[in-house]
Protein backbone atom coordinates (compact mmCIF):
# COMPACT_ATOMS: atom_id res chain seq x y z
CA UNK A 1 67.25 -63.18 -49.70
CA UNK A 2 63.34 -63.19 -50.05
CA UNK A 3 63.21 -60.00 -51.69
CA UNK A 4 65.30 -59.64 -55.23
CA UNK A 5 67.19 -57.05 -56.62
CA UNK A 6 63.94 -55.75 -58.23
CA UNK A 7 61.92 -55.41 -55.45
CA UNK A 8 59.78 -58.39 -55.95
CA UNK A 9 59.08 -61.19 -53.75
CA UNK A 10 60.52 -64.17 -54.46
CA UNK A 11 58.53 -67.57 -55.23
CA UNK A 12 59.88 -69.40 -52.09
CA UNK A 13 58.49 -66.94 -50.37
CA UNK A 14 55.00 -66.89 -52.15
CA UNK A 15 54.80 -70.35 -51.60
CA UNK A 16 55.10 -69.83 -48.08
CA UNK A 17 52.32 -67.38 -47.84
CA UNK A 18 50.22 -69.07 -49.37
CA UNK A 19 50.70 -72.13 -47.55
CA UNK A 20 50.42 -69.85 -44.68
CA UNK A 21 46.92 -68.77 -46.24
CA UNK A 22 45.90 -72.05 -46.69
CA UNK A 23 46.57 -73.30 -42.89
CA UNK A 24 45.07 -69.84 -41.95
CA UNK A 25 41.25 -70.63 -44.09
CA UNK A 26 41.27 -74.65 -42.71
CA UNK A 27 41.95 -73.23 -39.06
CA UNK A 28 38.69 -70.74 -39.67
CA UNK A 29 36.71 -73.69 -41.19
CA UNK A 30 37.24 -75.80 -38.08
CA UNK A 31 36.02 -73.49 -35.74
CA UNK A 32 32.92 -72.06 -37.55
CA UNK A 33 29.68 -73.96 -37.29
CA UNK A 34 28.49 -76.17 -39.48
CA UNK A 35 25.07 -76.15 -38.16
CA UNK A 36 21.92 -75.57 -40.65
CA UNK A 37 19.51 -72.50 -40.10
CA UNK A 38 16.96 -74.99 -38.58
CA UNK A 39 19.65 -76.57 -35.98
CA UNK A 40 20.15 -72.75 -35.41
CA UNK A 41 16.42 -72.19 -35.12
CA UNK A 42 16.04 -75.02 -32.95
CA UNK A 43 18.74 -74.41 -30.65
CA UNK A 44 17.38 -70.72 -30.24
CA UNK A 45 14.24 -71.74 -29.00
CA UNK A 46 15.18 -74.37 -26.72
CA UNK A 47 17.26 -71.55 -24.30
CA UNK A 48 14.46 -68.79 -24.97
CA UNK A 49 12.08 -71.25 -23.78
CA UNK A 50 14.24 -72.33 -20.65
CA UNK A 51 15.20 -68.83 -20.19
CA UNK A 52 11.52 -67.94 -20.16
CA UNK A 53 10.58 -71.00 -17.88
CA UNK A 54 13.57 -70.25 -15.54
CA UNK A 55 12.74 -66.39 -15.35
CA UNK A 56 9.02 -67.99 -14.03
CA UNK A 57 10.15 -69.82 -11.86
CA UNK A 58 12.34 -67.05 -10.31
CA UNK A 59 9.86 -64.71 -9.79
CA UNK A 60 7.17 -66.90 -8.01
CA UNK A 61 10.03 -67.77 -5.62
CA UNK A 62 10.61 -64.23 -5.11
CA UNK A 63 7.50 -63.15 -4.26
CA UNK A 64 6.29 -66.07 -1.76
CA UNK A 65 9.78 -64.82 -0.22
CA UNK A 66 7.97 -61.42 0.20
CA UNK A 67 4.47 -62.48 0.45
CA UNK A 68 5.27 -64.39 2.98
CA UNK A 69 4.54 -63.05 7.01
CA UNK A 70 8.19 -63.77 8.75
CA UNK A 71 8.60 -64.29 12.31
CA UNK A 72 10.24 -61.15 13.93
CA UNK A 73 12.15 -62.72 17.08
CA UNK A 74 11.00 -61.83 20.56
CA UNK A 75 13.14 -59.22 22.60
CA UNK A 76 15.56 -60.62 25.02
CA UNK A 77 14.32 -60.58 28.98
CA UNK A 78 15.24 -57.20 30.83
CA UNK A 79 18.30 -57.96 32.29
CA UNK A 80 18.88 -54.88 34.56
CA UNK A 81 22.75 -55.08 34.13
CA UNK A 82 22.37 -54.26 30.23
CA UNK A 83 20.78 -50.47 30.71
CA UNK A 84 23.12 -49.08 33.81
CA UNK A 85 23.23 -45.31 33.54
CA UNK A 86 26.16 -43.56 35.55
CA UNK A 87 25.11 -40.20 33.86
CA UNK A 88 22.37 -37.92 33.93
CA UNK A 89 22.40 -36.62 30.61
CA UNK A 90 24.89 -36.97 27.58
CA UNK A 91 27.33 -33.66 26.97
CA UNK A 92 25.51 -32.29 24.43
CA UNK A 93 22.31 -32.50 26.81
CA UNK A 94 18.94 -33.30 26.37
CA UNK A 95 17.55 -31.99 23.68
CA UNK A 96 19.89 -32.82 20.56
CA UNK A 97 19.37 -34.34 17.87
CA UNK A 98 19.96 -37.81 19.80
CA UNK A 99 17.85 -38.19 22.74
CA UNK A 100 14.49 -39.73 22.41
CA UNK A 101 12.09 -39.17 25.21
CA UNK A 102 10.08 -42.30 24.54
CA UNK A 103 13.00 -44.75 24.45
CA UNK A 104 15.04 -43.33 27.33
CA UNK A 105 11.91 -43.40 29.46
CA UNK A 106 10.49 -47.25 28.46
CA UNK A 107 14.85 -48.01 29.45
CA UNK A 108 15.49 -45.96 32.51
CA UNK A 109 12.25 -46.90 34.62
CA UNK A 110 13.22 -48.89 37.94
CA UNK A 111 17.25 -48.78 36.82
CA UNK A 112 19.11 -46.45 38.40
């Protein structure tokens, strides 16, 4: 048994924690950095200054996107079978919060 009579671990199993310790601290060693301050330093300002330049570069792009005048694309010709009107009126009639005089006159002149 690891543990004796008394309570006390025995050296078996001391040895094995502190083998256990010692796998544990060369584990942490190889994946810490071994880099100096000035590698550190260096490193730093190499992605700030990318960062900053990339940041640049992404903003002038975005704003000669919106500077920019875009063509708008011409309306389709007025094909009279796309605005055929069975109905007078809608249900809810003329008035409502849906009709718009300007935009049901410039669609329902000459198609009936």
């Amino acid at each position: 048994s690891a543990i004796t009579a008394g309570g006390c671990v025995s050296p078996e199993m001391n040895a094995l924690r502190s083998a256990l310790r010692s796998r544990i601290a060369t584990q942490a060693r190889l994946y810490s950095s071994e880099a100096s301050h000035e590698e550190h330093d260096k490193a730093m300002k190499l992605w700030k200054t990318a960062s900053l330049v990339g940041g640049i570069v992404v903003g002038a792009a975005v704003i000669n996107f919106f500077t920019k005048d875009h063509p708008h694309p011409q309306p389709g010709p007025a094909y009279p079978y796309l605005n055929i009107r069975n109905r007078a009126e809608f249900p809810w009639g003329p008035n409502s919060l849906f009709h718009v005089d300007h935009h049901h006159a410039e669609h329902s002149e000459g198609h009936h």
